[in-house]
C-alpha atoms as a PDB file:
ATOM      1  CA  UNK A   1     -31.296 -14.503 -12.866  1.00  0.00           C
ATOM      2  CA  UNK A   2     -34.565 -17.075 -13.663  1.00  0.00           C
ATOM      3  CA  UNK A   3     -35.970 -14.370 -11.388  1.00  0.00           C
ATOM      4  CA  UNK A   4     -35.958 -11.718 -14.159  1.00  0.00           C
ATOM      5  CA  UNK A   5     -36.148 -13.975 -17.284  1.00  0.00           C
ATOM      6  CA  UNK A   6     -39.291 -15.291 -15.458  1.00  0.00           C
ATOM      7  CA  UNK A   7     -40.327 -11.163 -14.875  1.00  0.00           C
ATOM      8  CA  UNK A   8     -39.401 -10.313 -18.252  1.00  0.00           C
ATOM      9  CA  UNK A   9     -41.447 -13.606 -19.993  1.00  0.00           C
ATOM     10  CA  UNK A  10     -44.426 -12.587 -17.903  1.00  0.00           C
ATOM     11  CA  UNK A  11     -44.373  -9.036 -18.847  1.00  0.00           C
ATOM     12  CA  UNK A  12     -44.335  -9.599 -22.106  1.00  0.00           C
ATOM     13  CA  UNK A  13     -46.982 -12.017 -22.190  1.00  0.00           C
ATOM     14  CA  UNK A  14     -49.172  -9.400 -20.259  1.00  0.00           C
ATOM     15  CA  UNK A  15     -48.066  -6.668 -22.948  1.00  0.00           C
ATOM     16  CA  UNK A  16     -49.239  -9.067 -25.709  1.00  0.00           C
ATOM     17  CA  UNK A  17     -52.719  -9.720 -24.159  1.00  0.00           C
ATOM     18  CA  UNK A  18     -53.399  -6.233 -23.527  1.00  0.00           C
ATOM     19  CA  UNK A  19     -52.611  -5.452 -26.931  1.00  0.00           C
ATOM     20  CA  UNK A  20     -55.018  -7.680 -28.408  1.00  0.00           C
ATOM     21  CA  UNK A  21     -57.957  -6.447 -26.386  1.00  0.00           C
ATOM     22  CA  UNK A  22     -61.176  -5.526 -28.735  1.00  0.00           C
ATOM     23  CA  UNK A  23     -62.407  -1.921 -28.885  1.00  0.00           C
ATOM     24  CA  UNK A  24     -65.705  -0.867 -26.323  1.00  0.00           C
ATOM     25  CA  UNK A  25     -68.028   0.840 -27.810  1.00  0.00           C
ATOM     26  CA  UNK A  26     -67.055   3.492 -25.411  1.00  0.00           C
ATOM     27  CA  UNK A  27     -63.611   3.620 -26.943  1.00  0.00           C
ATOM     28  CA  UNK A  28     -65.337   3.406 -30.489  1.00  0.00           C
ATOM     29  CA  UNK A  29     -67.057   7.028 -29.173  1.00  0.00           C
ATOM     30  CA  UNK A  30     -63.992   8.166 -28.150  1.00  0.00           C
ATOM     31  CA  UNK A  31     -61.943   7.541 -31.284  1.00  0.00           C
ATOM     32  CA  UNK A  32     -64.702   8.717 -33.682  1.00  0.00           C
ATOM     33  CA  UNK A  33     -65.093  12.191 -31.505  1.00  0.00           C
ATOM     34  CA  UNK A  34     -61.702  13.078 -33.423  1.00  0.00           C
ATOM     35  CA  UNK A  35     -63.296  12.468 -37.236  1.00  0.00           C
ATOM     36  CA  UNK A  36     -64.782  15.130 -38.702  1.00  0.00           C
ATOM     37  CA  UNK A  37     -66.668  12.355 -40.944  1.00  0.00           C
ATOM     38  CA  UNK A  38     -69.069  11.926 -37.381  1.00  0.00           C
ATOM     39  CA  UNK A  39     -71.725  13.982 -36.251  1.00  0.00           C
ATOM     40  CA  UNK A  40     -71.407  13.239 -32.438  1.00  0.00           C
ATOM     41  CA  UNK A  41     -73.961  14.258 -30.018  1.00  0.00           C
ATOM     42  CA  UNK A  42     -73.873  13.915 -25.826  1.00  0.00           C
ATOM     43  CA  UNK A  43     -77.502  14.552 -24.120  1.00  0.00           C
ATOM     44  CA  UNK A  44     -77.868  14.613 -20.436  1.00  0.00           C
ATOM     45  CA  UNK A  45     -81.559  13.954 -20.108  1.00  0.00           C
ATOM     46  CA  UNK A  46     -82.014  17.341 -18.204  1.00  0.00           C
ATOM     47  CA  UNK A  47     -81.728  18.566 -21.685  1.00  0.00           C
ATOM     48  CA  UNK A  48     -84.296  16.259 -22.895  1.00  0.00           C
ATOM     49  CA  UNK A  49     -86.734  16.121 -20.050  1.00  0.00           C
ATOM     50  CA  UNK A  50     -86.592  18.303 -17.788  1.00  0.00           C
ATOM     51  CA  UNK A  51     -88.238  18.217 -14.608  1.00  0.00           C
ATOM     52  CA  UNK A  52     -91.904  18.975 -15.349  1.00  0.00           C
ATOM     53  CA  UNK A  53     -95.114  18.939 -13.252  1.00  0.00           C
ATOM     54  CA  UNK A  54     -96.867  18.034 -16.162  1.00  0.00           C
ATOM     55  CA  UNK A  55     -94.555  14.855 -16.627  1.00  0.00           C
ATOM     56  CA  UNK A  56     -96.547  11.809 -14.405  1.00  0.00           C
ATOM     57  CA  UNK A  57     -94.714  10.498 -11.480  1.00  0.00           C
ATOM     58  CA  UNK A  58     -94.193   7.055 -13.680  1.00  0.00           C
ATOM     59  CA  UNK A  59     -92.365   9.243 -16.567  1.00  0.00           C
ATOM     60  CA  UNK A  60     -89.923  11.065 -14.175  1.00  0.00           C
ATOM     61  CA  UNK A  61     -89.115   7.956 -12.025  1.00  0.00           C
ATOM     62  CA  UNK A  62     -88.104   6.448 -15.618  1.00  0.00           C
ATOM     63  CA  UNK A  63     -86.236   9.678 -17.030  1.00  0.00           C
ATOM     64  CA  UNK A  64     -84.593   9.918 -13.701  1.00  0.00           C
ATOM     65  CA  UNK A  65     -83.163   6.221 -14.229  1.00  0.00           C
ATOM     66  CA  UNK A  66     -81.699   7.698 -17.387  1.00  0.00           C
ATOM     67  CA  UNK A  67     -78.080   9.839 -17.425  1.00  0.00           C
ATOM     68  CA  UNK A  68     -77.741  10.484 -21.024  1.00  0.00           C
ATOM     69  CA  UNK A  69     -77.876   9.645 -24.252  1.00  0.00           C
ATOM     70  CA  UNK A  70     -74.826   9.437 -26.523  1.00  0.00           C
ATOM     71  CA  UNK A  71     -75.675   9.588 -31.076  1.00  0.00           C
ATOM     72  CA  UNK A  72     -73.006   8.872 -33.218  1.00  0.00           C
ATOM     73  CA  UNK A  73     -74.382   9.472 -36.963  1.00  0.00           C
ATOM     74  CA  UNK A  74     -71.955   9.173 -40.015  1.00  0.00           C
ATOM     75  CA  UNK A  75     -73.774  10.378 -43.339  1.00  0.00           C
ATOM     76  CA  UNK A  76     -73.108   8.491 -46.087  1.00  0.00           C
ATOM     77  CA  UNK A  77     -70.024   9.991 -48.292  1.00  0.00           C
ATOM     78  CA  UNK A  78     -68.060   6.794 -48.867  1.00  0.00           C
ATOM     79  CA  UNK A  79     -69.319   3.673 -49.034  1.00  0.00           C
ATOM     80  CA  UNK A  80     -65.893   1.813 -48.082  1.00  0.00           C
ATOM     81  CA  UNK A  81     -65.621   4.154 -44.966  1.00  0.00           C
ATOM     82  CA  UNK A  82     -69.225   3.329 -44.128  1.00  0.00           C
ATOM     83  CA  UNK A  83     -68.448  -0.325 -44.517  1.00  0.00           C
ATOM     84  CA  UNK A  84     -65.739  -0.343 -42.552  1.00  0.00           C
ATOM     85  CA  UNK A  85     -67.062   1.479 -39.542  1.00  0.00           C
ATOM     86  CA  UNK A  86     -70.410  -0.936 -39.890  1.00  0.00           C
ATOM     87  CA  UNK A  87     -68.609  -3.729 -39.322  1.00  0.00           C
ATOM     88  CA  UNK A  88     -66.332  -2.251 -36.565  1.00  0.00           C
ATOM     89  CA  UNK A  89     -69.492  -1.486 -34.536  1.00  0.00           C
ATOM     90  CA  UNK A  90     -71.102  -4.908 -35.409  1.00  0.00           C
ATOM     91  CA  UNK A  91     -68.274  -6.745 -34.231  1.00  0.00           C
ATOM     92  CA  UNK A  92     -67.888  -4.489 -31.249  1.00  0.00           C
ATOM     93  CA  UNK A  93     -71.925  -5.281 -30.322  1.00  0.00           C
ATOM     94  CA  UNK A  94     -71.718  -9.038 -31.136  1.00  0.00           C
ATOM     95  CA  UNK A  95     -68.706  -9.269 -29.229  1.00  0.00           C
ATOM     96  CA  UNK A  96     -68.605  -7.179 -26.202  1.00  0.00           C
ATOM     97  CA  UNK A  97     -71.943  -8.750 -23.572  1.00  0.00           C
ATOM     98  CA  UNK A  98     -74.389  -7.097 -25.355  1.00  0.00           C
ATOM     99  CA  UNK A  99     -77.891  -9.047 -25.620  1.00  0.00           C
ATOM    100  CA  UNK A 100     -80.022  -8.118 -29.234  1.00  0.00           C
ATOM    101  CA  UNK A 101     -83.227  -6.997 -27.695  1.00  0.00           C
ATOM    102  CA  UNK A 102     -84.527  -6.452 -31.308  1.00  0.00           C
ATOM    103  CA  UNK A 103     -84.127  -6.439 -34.700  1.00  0.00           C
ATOM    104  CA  UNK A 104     -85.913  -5.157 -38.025  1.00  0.00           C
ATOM    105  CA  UNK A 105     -85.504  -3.713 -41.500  1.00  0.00           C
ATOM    106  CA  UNK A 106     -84.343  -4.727 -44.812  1.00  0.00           C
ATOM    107  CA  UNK A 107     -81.114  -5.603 -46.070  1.00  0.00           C
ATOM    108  CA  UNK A 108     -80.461  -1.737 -47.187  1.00  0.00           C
ATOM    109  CA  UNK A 109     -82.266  -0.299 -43.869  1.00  0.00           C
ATOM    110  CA  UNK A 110     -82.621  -2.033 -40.746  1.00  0.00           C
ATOM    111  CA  UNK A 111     -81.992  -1.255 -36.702  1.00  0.00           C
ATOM    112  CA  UNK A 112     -80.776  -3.425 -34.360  1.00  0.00           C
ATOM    113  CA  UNK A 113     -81.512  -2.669 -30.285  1.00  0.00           C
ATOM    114  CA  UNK A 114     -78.983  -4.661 -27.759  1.00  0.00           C
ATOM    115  CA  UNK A 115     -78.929  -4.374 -23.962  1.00  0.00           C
ATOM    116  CA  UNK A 116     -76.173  -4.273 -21.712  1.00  0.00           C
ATOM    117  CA  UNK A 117     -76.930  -5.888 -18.261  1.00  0.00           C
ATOM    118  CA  UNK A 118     -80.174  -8.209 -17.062  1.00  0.00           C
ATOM    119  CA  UNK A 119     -83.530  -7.131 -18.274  1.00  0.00           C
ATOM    120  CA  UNK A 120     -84.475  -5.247 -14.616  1.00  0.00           C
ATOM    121  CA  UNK A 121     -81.520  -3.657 -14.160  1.00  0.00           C
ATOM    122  CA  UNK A 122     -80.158  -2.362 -17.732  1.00  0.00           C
ATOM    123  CA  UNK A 123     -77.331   0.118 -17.469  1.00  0.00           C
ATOM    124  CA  UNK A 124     -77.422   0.602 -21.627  1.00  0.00           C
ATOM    125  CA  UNK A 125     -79.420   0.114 -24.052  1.00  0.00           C
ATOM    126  CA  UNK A 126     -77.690   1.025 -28.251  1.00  0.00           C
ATOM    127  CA  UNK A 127     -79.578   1.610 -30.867  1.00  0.00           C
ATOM    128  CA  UNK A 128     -77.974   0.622 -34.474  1.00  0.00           C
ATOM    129  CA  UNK A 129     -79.456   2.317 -37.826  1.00  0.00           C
ATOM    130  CA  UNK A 130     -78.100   1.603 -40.877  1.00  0.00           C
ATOM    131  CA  UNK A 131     -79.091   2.625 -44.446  1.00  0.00           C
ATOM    132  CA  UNK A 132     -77.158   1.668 -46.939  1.00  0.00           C
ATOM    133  CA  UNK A 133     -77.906   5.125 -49.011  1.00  0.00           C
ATOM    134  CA  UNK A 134     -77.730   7.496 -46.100  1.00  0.00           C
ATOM    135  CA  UNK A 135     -75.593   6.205 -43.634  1.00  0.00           C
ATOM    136  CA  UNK A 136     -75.668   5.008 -39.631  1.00  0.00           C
ATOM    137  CA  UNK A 137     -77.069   6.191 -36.191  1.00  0.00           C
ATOM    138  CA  UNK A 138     -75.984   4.928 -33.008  1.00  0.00           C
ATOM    139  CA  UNK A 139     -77.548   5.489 -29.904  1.00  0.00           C
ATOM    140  CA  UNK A 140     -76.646   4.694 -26.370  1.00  0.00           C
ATOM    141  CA  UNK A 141     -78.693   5.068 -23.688  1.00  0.00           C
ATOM    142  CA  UNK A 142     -77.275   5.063 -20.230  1.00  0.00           C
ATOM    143  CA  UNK A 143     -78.389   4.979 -17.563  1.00  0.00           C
ATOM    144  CA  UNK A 144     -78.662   3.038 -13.884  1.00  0.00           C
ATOM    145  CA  UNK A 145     -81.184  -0.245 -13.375  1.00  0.00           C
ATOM    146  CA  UNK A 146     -83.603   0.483 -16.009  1.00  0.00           C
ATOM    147  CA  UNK A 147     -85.602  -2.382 -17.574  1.00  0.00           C
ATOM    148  CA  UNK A 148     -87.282  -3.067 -20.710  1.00  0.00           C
ATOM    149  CA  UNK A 149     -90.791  -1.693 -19.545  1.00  0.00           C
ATOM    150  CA  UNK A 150     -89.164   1.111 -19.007  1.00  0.00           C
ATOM    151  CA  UNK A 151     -87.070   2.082 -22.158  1.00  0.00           C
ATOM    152  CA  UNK A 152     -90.665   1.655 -23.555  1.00  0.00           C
ATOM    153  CA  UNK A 153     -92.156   3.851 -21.273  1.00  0.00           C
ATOM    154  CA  UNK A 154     -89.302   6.101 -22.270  1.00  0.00           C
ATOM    155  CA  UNK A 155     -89.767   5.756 -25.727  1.00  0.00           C
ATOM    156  CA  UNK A 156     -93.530   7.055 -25.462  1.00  0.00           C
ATOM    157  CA  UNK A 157     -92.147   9.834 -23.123  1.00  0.00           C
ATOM    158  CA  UNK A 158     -89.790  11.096 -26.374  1.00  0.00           C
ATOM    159  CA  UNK A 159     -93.306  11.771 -27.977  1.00  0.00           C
ATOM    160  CA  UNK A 160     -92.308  14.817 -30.112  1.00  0.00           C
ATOM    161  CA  UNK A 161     -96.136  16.096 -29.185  1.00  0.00           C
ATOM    162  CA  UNK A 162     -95.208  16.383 -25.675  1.00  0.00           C
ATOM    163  CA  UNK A 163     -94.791  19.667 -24.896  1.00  0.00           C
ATOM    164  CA  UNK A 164     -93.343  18.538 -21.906  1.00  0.00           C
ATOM    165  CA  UNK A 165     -90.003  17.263 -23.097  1.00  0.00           C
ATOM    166  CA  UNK A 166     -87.331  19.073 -25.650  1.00  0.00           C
ATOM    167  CA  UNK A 167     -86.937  17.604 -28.034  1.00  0.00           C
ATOM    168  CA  UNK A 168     -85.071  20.273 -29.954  1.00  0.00           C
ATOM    169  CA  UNK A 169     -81.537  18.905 -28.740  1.00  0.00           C
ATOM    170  CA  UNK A 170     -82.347  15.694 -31.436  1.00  0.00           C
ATOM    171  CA  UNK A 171     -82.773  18.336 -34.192  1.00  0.00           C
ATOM    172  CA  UNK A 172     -80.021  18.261 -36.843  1.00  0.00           C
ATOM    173  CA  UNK A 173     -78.440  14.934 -35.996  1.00  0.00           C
ATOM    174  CA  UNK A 174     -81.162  13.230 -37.839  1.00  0.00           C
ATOM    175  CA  UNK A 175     -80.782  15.471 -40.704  1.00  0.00           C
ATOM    176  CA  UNK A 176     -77.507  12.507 -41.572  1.00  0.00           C
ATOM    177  CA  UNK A 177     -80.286  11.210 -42.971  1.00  0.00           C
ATOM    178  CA  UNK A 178     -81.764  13.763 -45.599  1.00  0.00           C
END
């Protein structure tokens, strides 16, 4: 009989911790893929950069350490929603072993860049936009051991005067922001 008082204690315990477990940001994805408030965009980078001859070996060894990139954009329609979901995602990044690579802006626009992982071998990188008129933008880059020098790299890659790279799969989300 202690046996199962003991079994039934313990599961309950384990119930209660599991239920107090903070969203991921990949859950945060997830749940905002079912409100029509989101724009929500999934990129595999073959859709961004695909292989090229004209891309240097240095630019496809980095686009090959990236999967895809995930945006997440809400435009700004109500300022309580937009509130709300700000600080869900701020307290999701402050809380979850992200590291702020970066951060700059104003107190009504500003972007905050966090890693995931040691600085040679990042397996995300999020990008955070907010503007207190417009709305948000978040980014996630994933991908397997890139580094800093590399998301860079990457960065100068996404040239929109590369005729290289297409760029045409970013069109429209940014439009949150008109």
């Amino acid at each position: 009989m202690k046996a199962l008082k003991l079994s039934l204690v313990l599961l309950m315990i384990a119930t209660c911790i599991s239920c107090t477990k903070k969203q991921s940001l990949q859950e945060y994805y997830i749940d905002s893929k079912e409100n029509d408030k989101f724009i929500m965009v999934d990129l595999p980078t073959s859709l961004i950069a695909p292989k090229s001859e004209s891309l240097s070996e240095d630019q496809q060894r980095v686009i090959a350490s990236v999967k895809k990139v995930n945006l997440l954009a809400y435009s700004m329609k109500d300022t309580s929603f937009y509130n709300s979901e700000t600080d869900k995602v701020n307290g999701i990044l402050n809380g979850d072993n992200y590291d702020e690579l970066m951060k700059l802006g104003t107190s009504e626009q500003r972007m905050r860049i966090f890693i995931k992982g040691d600085e040679e071998a990042i397996d995300e990188v999020v990008v955070f936009a907010q503007d207190n008129n417009k709305g948000f933008l978040l980014a996630r880059v994933l991908g397997d051991d890139m580094n800093v020098a590399d998301m860079v790299r990457f960065a100068e890659t996404m040239d929109t005067s590369s005729a290289a790279l297409n760029t045409g799969g970013f069109e429209g989300i940014m439009d949150v922001f008109k």
